[in-house]
Protein backbone atom coordinates (compact mmCIF):
# COMPACT_ATOMS: atom_id res chain seq x y z
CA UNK A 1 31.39 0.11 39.49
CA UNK A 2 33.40 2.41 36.89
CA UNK A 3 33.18 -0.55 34.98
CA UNK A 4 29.68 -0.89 35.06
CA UNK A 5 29.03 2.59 34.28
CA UNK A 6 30.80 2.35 31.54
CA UNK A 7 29.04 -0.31 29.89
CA UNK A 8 26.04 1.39 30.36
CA UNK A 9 27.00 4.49 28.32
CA UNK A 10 28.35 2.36 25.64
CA UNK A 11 24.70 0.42 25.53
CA UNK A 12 23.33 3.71 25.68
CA UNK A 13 25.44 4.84 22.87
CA UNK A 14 24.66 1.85 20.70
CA UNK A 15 20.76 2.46 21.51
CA UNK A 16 21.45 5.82 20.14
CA UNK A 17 23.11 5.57 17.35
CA UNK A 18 20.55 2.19 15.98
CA UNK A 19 17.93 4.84 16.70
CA UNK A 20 19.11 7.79 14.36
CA UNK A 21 20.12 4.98 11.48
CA UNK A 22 16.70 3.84 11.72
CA UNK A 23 15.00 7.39 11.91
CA UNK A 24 17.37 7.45 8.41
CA UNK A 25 16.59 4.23 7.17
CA UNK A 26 12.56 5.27 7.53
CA UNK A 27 13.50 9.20 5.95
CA UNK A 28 15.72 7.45 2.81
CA UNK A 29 12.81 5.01 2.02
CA UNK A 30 9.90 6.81 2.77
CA UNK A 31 10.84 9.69 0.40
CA UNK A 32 12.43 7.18 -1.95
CA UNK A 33 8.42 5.93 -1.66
CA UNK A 34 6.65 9.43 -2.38
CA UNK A 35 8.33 9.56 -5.40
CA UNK A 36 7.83 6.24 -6.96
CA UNK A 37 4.12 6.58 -6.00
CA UNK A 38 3.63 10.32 -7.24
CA UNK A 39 4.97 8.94 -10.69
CA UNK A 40 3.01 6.09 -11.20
CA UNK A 41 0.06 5.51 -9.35
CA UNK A 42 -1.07 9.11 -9.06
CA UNK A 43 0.20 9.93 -12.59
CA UNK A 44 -3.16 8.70 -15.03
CA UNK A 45 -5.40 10.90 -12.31
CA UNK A 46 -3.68 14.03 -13.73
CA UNK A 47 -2.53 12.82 -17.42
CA UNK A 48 -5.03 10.27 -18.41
CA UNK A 49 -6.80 13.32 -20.46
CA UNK A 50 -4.15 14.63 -22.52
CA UNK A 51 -2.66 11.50 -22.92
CA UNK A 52 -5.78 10.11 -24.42
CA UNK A 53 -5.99 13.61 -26.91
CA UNK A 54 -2.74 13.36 -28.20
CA UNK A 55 -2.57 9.49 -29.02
CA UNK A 56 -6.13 9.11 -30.62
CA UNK A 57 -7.56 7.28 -28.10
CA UNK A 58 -10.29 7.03 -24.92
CA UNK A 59 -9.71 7.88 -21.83
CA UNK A 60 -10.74 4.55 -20.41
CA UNK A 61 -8.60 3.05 -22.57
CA UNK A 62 -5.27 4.66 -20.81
CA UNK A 63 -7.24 3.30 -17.73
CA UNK A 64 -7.37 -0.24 -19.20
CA UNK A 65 -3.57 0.25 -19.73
CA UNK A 66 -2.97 1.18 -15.95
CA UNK A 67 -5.64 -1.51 -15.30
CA UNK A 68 -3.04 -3.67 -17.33
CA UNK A 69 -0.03 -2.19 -15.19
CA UNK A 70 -1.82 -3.27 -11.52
CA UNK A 71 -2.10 -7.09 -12.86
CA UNK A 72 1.22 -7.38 -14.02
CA UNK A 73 2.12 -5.63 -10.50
CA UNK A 74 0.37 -8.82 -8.96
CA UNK A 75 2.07 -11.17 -10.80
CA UNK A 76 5.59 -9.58 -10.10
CA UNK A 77 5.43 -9.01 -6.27
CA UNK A 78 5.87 -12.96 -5.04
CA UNK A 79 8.71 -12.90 -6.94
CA UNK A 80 10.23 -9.30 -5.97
CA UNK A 81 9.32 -9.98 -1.95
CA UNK A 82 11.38 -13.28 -2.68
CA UNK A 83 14.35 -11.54 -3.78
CA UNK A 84 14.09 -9.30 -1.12
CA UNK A 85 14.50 -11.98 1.79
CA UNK A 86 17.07 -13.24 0.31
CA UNK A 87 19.26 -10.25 -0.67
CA UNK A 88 17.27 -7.36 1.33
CA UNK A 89 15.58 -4.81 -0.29
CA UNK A 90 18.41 -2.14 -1.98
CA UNK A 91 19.27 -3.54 -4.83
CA UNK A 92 15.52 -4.46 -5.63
CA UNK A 93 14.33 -1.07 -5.29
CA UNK A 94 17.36 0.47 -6.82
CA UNK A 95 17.02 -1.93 -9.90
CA UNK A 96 12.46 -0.74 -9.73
CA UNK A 97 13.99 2.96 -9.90
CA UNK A 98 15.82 1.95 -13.18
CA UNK A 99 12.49 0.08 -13.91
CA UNK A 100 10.23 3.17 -13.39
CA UNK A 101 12.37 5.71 -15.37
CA UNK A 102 12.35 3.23 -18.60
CA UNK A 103 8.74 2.61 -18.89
CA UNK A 104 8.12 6.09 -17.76
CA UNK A 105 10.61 7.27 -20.86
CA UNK A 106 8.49 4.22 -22.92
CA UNK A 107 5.25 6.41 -22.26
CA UNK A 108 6.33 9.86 -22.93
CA UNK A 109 7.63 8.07 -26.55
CA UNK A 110 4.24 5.88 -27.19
CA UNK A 111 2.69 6.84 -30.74
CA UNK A 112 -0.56 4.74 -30.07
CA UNK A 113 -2.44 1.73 -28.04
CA UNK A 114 -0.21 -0.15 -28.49
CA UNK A 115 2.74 1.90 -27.38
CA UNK A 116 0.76 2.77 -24.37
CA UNK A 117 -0.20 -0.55 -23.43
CA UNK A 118 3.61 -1.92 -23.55
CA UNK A 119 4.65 1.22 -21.32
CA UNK A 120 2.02 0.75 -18.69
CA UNK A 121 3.15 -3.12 -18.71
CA UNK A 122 6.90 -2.28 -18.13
CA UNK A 123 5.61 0.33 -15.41
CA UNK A 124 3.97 -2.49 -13.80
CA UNK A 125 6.84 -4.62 -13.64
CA UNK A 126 8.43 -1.31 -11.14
CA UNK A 127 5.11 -1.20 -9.08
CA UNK A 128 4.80 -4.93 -8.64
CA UNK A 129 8.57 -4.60 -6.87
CA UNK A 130 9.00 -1.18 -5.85
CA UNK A 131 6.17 -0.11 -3.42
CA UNK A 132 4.89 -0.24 -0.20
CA UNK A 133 4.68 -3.75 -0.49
CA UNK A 134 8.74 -3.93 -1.43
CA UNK A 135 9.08 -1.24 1.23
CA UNK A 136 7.45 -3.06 4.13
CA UNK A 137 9.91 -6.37 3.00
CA UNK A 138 12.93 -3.95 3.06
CA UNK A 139 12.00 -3.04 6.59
CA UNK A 140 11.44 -6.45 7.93
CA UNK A 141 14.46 -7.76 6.45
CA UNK A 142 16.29 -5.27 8.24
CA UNK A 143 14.65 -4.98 11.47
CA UNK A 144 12.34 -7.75 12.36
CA UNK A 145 9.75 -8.33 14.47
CA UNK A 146 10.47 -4.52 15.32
CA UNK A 147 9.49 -2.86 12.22
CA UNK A 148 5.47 -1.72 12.88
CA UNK A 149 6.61 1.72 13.78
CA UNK A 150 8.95 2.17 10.81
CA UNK A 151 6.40 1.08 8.94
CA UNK A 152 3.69 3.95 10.04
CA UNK A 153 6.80 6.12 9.84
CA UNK A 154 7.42 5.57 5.92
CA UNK A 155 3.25 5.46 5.79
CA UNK A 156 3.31 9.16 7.31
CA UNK A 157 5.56 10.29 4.51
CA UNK A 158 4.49 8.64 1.59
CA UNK A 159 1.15 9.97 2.97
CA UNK A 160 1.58 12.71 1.09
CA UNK A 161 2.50 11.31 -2.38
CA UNK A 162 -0.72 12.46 -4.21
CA UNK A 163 -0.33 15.66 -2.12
CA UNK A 164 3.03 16.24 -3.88
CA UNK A 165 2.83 13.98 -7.18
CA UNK A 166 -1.01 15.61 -8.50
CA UNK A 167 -0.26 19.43 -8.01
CA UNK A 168 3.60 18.52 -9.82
CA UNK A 169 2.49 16.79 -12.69
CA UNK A 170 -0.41 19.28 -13.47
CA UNK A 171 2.49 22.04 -13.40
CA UNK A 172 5.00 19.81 -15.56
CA UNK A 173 1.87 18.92 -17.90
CA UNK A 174 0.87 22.66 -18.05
CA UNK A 175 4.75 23.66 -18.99
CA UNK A 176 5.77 21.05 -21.01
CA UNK A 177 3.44 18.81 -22.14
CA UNK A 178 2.28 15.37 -21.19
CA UNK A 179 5.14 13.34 -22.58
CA UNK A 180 7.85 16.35 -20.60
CA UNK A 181 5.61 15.67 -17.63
CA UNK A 182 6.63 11.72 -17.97
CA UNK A 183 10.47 11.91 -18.92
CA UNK A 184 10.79 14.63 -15.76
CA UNK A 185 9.56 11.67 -13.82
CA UNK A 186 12.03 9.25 -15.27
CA UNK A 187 14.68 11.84 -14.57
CA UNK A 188 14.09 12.10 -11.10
CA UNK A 189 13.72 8.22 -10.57
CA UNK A 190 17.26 8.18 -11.68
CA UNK A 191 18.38 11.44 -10.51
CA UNK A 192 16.60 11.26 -6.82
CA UNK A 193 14.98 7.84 -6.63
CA UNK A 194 18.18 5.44 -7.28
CA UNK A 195 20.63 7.59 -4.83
CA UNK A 196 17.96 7.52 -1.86
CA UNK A 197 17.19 3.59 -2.38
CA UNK A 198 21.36 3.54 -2.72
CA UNK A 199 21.78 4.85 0.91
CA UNK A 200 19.52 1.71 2.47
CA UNK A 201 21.63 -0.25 4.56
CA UNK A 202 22.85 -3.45 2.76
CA UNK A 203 22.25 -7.22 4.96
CA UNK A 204 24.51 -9.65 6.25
CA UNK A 205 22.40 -12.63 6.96
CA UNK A 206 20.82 -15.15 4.47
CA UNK A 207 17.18 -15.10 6.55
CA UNK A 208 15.22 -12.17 7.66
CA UNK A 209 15.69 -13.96 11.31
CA UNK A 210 14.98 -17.33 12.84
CA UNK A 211 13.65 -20.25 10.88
CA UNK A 212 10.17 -21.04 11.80
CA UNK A 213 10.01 -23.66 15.02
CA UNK A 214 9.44 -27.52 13.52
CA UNK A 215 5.54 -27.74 13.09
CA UNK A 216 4.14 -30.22 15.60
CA UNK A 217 4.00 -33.90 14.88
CA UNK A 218 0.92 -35.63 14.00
CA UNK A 219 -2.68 -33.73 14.69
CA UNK A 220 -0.71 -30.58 16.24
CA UNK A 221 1.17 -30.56 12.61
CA UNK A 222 -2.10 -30.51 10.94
CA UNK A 223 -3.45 -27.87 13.20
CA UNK A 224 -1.37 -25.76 12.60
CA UNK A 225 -1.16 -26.17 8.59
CA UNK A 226 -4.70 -25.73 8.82
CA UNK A 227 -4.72 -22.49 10.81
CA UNK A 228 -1.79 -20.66 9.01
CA UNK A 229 -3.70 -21.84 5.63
CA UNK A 230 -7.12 -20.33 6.89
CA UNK A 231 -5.38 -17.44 8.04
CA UNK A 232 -3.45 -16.30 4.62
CA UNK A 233 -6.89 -17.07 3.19
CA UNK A 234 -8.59 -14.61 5.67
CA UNK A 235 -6.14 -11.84 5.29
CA UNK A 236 -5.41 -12.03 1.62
CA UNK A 237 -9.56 -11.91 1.24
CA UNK A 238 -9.73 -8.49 3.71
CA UNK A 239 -6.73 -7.27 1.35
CA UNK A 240 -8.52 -7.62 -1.48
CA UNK A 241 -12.21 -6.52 -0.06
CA UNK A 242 -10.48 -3.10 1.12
CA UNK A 243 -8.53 -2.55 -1.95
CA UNK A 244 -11.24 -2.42 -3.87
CA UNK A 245 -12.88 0.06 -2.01
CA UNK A 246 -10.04 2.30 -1.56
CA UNK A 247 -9.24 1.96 -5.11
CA UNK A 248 -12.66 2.55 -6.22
CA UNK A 249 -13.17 6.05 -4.39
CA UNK A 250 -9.82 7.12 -5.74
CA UNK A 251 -11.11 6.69 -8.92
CA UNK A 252 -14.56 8.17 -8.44
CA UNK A 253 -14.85 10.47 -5.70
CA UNK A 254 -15.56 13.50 -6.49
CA UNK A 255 -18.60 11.98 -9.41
CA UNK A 256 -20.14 9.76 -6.34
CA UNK A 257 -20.77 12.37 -3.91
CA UNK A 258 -22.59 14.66 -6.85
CA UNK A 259 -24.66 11.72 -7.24
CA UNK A 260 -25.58 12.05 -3.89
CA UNK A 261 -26.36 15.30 -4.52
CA UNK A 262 -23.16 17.40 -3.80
CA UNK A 263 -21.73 20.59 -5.80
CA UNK A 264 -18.87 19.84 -7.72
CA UNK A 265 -16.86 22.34 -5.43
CA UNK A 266 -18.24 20.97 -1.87
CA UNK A 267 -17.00 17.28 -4.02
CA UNK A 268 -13.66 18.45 -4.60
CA UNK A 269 -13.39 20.87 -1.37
CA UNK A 270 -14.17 17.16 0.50
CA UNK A 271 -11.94 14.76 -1.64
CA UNK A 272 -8.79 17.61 -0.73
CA UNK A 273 -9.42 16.41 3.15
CA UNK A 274 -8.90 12.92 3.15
CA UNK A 275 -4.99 12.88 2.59
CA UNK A 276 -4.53 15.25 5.52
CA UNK A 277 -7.41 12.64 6.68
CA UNK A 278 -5.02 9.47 6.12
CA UNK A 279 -1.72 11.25 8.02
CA UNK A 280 -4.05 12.24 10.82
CA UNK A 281 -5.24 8.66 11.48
CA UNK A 282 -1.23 7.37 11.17
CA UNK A 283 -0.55 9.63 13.89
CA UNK A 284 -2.97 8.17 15.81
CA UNK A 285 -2.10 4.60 14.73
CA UNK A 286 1.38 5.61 15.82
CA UNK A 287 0.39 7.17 19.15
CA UNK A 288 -2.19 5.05 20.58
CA UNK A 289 -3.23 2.29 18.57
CA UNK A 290 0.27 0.92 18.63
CA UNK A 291 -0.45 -0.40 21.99
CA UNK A 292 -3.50 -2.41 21.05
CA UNK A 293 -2.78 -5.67 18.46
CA UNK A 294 -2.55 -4.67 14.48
CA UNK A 295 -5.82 -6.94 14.40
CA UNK A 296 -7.97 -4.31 16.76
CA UNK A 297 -6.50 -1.79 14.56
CA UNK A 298 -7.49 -3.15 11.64
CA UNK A 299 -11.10 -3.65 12.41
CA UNK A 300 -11.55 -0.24 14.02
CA UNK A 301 -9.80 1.16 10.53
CA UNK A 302 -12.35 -1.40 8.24
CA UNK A 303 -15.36 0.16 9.98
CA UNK A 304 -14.80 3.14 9.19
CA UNK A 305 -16.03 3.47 5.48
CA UNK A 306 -19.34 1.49 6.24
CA UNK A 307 -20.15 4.00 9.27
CA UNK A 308 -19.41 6.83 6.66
CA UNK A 309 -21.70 5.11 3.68
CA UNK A 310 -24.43 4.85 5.90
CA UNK A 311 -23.84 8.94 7.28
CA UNK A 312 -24.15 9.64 3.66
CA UNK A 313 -27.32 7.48 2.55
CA UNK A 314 -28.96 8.45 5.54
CA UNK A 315 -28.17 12.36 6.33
CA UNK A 316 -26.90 13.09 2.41
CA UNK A 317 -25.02 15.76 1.13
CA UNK A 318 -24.52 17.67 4.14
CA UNK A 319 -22.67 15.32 5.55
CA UNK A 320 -20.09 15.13 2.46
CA UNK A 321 -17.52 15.76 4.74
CA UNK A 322 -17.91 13.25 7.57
CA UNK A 323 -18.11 10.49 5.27
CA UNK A 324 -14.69 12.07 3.13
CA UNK A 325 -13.15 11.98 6.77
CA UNK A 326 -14.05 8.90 7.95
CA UNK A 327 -12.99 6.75 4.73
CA UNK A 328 -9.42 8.65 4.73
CA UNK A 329 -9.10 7.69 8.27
CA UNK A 330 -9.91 3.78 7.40
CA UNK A 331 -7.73 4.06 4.40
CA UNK A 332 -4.54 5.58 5.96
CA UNK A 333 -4.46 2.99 8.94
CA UNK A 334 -5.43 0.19 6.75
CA UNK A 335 -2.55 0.88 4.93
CA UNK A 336 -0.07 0.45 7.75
CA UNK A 337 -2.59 -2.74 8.54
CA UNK A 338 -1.23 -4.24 5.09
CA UNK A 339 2.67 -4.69 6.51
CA UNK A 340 1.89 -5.19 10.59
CA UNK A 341 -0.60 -7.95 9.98
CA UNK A 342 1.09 -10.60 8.17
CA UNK A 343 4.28 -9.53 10.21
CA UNK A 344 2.24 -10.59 13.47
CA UNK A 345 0.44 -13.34 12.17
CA UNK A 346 3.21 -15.21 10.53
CA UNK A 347 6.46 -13.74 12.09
CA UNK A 348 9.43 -11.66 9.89
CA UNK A 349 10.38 -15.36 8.28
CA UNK A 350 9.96 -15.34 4.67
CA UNK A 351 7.85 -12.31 4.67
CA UNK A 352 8.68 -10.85 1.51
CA UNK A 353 7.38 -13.28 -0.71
CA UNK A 354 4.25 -14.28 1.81
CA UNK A 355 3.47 -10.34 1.44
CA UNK A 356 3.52 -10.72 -1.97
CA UNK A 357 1.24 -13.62 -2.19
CA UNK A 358 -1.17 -12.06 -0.14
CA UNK A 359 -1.49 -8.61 -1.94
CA UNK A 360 -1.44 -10.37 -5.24
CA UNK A 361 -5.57 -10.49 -4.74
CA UNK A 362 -5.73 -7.58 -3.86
CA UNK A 363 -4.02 -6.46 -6.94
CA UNK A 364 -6.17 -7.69 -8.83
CA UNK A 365 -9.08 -5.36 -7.26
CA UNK A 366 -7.06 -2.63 -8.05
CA UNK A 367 -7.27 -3.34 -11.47
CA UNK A 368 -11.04 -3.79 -11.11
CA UNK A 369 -12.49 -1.40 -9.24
CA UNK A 370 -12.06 1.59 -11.43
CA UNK A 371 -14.37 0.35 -14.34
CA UNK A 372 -17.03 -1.98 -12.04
CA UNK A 373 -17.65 0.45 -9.79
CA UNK A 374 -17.88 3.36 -12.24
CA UNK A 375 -20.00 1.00 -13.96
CA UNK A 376 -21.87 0.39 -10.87
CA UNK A 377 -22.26 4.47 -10.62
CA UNK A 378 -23.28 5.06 -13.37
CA UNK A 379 -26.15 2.35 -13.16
CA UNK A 380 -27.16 3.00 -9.70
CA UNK A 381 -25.95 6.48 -8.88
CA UNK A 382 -25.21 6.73 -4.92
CA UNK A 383 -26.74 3.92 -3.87
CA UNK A 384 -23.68 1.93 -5.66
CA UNK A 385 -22.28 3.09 -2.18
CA UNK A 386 -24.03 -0.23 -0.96
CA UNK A 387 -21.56 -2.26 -2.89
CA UNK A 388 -18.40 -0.45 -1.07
CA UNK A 389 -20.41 -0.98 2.17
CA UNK A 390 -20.79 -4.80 1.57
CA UNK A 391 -17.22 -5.56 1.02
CA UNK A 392 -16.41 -3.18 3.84
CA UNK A 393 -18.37 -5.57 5.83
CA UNK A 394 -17.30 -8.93 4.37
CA UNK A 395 -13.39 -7.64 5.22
CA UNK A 396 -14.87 -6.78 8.89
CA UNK A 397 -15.98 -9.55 9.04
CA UNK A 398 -12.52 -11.73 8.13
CA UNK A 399 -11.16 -9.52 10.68
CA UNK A 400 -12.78 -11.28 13.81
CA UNK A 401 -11.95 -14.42 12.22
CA UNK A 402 -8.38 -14.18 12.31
CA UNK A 403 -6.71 -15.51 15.29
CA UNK A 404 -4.45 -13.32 17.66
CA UNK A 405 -1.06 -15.50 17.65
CA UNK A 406 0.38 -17.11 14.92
CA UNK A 407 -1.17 -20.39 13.46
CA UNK A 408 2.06 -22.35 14.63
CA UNK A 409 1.92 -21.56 17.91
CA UNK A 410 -1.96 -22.32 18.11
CA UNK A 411 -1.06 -25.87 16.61
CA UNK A 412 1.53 -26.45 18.66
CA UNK A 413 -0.94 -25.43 22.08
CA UNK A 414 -3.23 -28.54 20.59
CA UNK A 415 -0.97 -30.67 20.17
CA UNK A 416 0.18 -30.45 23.87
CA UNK A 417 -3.29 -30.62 24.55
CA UNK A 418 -4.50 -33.73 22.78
């Protein structure tokens, strides 16, 4: 009996102390995460401007040059999600830290276009293996199959990168220039960034977990091919429909709801509510939609922005608001969507590369979005909110195509059955 009991408050123990190292693993990576965003990602929003003044050239043209940045991203994150299954995910973020703080230092030295260009390129490299997507690896490299609620949990800090990284670099811009703004970024990628990514726990194992079962022989082999190839197809095509939307209103906000006839003040008064927006619907995802599969999550989240488009065509401006709220909402869950889904479609096995492959579309809309749909804007005014709607409803509608279990398992149920 003593014995017993004692075993009990060692297992209790253990259970204790896993949960406060991953409560720490989640703080270390999500703050690691805020800052790596703040710098890049949210950094042309604030010094796109002045950057363009001082160097001589357009303002779209530093947006080309981040445009430039979110393809080479694509390009690097099969490779960096590779790495990371095989080696976890510290020394790949430490070495995107190092990344970030040279091209960062690159931009705040660039002279011209060309300067620019080759600084936004080098950034890229950092983002294509440094965030969320590098994040989400780290986590299921670690932890498994377990990892959905450490992934809302880095979501619900990072949350707030723009929060942090906007009002920061208008304050470093404002005291020391553009170029101080970007080497006070480098400094605290090596000064803050490198030691947080430093404190990740290090792996043991060669694989994430358990090989894959054999596929099926035969027809159940084929099946199952089949289904895992239709699924990545699926998901990588929702990935890329929904990052083009939420790329696009980052980029135009405040502009498309004065074309549908908003003040400037109610525009920016509603584009301030969908962060808190985003961290409100994590919660939630975190709460209760945790108990439901990521897939019912995901569809309730793609809705979202096509019930709020069709609020604002129908009611207008006044209802500014319910359509900022509703698209945060969509956004901030989707974004947790992006590492649960593959992880319960296709298992913790190889995931960092597979995540890379199927975000490396959606990359690729990044890059887009900005000048199509501005183009789009300025062509069609608010009713360009019908080509946000569309893909809103194409990605909806990949949603209730995917399957609920994992292709391999679905091949292996017809091949018992045939």
């Amino acid at each position: 009996m003593l014995r017993s009991d004692g075993e009990g408050r060692h297992r209790l123990l253990r259970m204790r102390i896993g949960l406060h190292q991953r409560a720490g693993t989640v703080a270390v990576l999500g703050s690691a995460q805020t800052l790596s965003w703040a710098s890049t990602y949210y950094l042309p929003a604030m010094l796109a401007a002045p950057m363009a003044r001082d160097l001589g050239v357009s303002t779209p043209t530093v947006f080309a040059a981040f445009s430039a940045a979110l393809m080479v991203s694509a390009l690097t994150g099969p490779y960096a999600g590779r790495t990371i299954d095989k080696r976890g995910g510290r020394p790949v973020l430490m070495a995107t830290n190092v990344v970030f703080a040279l091209g960062l230092a690159m931009l705040g030295l660039a002279d011209g276009a060309l300067g620019l260009f080759v600084a936004w390129v080098v950034l890229g490299l950092g983002m294509g293996s440094g965030l969320y997507e590098a994040a989400f690896a780290t986590l299921v490299r670690l932890h498994g199959r377990d990892s959905r609620n450490l992934i809302t949990g880095i979501t619900l800090i990072a949350g707030f990168a723009s929060t942090v990284g906007w009002p920061l670099t208008t304050l470093l811009e404002a005291q020391f220039g553009w170029r101080g703004a970007c080497f006070a970024w480098a400094a605290l990628q090596l000064l803050l960034g490198l030691p947080l990514n430093a404190l990740l726990p290090g792996v043991e194992r060669a694989d994430p977990g358990p090989a894959p079962a054999p596929a099926p022989a035969a027809k159940g082999g084929e099946v199952a091919s089949q289904g895992t190839l239709r699924t990545a197809v699926l998901l990588s095509l929702m990935f890329a429909a929904t990052g083009f939307i939420s790329t696009a209103m980052a980029s135009h906000f405040p502009r498309l709801l004065q074309a549908a006839g908003a003040t400037l003040a109610t525009a920016v008064a509603v584009g301030a509510l969908i962060g808190p927006a985003q961290v409100a619907a994590r919660l939630m995802e975190f709460g209760f939609l945790r108990r439901v599969h990521p897939v019912w999550s995901a569809r309730f989240a793609v809705a979202l922005h096509p019930l709020g488009v069709g609020v604002l065509l129908v009611v207008g401006a006044p209802a500014a608001a319910v359509f900022g709220l509703l698209h945060g909402a969509g956004n901030g869950i989707l974004t947790i969507a992006k590492g649960t889904l593959p992880l319960e479609l296709f298992g913790a096995h190889g995931y960092g590369r597979r995540q890379g492959l199927l975000v490396a579309p959606a990359r690729v809309a990044h890059a887009l979005a900005p000048w199509l749909f501005g183009v789009c804007l300025d062509r069609w005014g608010a009713d360009a909110l019908w080509l946000s709607a569309g893909l809103g409803a194409v990605a909806l509608a990949t949603l209730f195509l995917l399957p609920h279990r994992h292709p391999a398992a679905q091949g292996a149920s017809a091949a018992s059955s045939v």
